[in-house]
Protein backbone atom coordinates (compact mmCIF):
# COMPACT_ATOMS: atom_id res chain seq x y z
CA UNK A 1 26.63 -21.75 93.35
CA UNK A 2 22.88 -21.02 92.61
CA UNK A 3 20.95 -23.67 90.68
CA UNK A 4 20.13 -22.97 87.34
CA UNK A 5 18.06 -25.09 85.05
CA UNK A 6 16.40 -24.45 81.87
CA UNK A 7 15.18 -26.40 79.29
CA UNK A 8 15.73 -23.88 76.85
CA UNK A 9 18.74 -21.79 77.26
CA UNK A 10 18.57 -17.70 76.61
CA UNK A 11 20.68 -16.20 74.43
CA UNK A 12 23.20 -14.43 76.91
CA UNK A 13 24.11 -11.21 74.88
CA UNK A 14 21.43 -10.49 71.61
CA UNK A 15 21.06 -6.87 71.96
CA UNK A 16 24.62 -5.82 72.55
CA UNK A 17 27.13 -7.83 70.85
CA UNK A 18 24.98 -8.53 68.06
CA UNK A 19 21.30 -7.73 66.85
CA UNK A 20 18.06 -9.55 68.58
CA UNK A 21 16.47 -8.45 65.50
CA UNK A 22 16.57 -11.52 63.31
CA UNK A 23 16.03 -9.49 59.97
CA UNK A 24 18.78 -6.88 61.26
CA UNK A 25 21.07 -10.25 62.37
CA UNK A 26 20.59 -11.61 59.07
CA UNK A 27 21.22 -8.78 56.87
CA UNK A 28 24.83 -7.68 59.34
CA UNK A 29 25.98 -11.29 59.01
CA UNK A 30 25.72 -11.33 55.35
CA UNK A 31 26.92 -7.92 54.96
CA UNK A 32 30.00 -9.43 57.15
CA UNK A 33 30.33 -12.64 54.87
CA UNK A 34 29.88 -10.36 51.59
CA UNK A 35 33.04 -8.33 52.56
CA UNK A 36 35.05 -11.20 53.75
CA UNK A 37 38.73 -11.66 52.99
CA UNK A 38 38.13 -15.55 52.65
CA UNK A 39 38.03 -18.33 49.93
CA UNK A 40 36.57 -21.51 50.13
CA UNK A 41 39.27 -23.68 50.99
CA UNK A 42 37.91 -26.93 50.07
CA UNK A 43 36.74 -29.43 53.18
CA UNK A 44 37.90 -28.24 56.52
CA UNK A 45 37.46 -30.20 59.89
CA UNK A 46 37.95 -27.25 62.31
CA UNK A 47 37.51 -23.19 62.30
CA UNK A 48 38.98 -20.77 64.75
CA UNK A 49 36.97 -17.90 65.01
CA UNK A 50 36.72 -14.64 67.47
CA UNK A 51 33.85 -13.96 70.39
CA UNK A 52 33.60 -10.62 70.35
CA UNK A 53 30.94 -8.47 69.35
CA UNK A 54 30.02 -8.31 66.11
CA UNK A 55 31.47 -4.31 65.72
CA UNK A 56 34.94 -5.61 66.62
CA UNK A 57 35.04 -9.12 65.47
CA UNK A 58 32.09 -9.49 62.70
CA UNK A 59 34.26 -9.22 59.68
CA UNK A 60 36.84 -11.35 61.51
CA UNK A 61 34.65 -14.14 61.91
CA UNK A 62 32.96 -13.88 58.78
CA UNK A 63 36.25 -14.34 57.10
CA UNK A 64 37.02 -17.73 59.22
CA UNK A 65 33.19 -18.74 58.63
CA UNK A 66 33.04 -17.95 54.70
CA UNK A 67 35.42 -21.02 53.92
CA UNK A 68 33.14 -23.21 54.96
CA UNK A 69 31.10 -24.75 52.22
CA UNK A 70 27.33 -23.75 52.52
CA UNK A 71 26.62 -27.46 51.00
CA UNK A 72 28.36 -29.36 52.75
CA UNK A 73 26.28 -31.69 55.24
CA UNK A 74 27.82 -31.90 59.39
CA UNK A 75 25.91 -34.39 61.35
CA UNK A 76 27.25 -32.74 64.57
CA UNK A 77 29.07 -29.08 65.51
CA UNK A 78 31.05 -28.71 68.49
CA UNK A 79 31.45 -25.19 69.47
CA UNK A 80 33.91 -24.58 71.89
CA UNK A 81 34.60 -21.08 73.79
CA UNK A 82 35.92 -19.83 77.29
CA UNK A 83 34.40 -19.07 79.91
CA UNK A 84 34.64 -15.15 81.21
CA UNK A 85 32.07 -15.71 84.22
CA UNK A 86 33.34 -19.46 86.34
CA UNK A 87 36.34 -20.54 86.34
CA UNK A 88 36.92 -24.84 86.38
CA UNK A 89 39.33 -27.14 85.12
CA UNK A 90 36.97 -28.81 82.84
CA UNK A 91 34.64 -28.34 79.44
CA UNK A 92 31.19 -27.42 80.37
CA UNK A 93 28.99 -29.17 78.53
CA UNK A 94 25.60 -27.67 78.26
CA UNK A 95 23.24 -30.89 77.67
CA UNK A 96 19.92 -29.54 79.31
CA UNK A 97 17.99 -28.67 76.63
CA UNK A 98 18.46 -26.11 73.23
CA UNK A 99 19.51 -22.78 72.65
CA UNK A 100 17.54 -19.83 71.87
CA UNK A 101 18.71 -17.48 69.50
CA UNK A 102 17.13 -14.61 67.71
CA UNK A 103 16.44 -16.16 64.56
CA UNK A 104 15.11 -19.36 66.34
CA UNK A 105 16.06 -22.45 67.89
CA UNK A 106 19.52 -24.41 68.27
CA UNK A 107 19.28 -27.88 68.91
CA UNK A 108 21.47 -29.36 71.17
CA UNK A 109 22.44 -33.16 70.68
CA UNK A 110 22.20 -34.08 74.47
CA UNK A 111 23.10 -37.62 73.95
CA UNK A 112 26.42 -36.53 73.02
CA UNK A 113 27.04 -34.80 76.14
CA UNK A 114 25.77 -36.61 78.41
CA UNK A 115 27.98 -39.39 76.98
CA UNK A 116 30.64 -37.20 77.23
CA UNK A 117 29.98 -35.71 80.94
CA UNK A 118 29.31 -39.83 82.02
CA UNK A 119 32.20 -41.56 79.90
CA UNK A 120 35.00 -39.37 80.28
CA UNK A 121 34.30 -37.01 84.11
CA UNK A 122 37.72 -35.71 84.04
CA UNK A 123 37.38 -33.69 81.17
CA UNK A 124 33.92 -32.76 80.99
CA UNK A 125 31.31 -31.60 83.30
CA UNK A 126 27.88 -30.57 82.77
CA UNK A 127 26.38 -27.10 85.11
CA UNK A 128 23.75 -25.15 83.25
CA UNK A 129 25.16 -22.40 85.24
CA UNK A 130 28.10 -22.05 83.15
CA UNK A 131 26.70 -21.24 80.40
CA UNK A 132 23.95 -18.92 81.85
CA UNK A 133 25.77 -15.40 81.03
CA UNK A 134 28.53 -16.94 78.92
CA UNK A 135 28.32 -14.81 75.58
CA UNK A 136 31.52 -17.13 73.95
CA UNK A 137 29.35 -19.71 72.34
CA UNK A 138 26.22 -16.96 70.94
CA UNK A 139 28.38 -15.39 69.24
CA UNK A 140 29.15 -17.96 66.81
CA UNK A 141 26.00 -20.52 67.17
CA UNK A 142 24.55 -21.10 63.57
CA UNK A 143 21.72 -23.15 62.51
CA UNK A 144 23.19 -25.90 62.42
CA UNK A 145 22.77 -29.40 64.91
CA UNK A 146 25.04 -28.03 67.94
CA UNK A 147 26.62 -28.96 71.09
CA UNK A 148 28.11 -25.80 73.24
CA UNK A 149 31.46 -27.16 75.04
């Protein structure tokens, strides 16, 4: 496996599954939340939401992602997505550095995975490399304090 390391990880798939244009991302995400099916539910501790591209799975998402209270305060977000590129029997944990996105930076709590990739090996594992072309975890990364699984 090539080495891979980055200190600040490049969005995998702005351009085709969704805008790089932050002013056209912003304005087809809240077109998506606008004409969302979805209520606020009250709290919620987890959200299952699609990977796809935005033209098949934007309203989809938006839907999942609209019942989430705008004021409500996380400390920590784990998103967690497959992997269509490597194939391993553990979560890759991608504690290198931040994310890129088009409308700016992600920032990746790195203490939290490297205490998980240290504390508990047989589940988690941490290769930059995973997450290299992996468009799973773009797809859904907000601007909020993250940590791709």
């Amino acid at each position: 496996m090539e080495a891979y390391n980055s200190k600040l990880r490049k969005p995998a798939v702005a351009g085709k599954f969704y805008p790089s244009d932050v002013k056209q991302l912003e304005a087809e995400v809240k077109e998506f939340l606008r004409n969302s099916d979805s209520k606020q539910l009250g709290e919620i501790s987890g959200l299952i939401s699609p990977h796809a591209g935005y033209v098949f799975s934007g309203r989809t998402a938006a839907t999942a992602f609209a019942q989430l209270n705008p004021e409500s305060k996380f400390e920590n977000i784990f998103i967690i997505g497959s992997s269509h590129h490597h194939h391993f029997g553990k979560a890759a944990v991608y504690s290198e550095g931040d994310w890129e996105m088009p409308y700016g930076k992600e920032t990746v709590n790195t203490d939290i995975g490297n205490e998980l990739t240290k504390n508990f090996p047989e589940i988690f594992t941490c290769n930059p490399l995973y997450h290299k072309e992996e468009h799973s975890l773009d797809i859904c990364s907000s601007k909020r304090n993250i940590i791709p699984l």
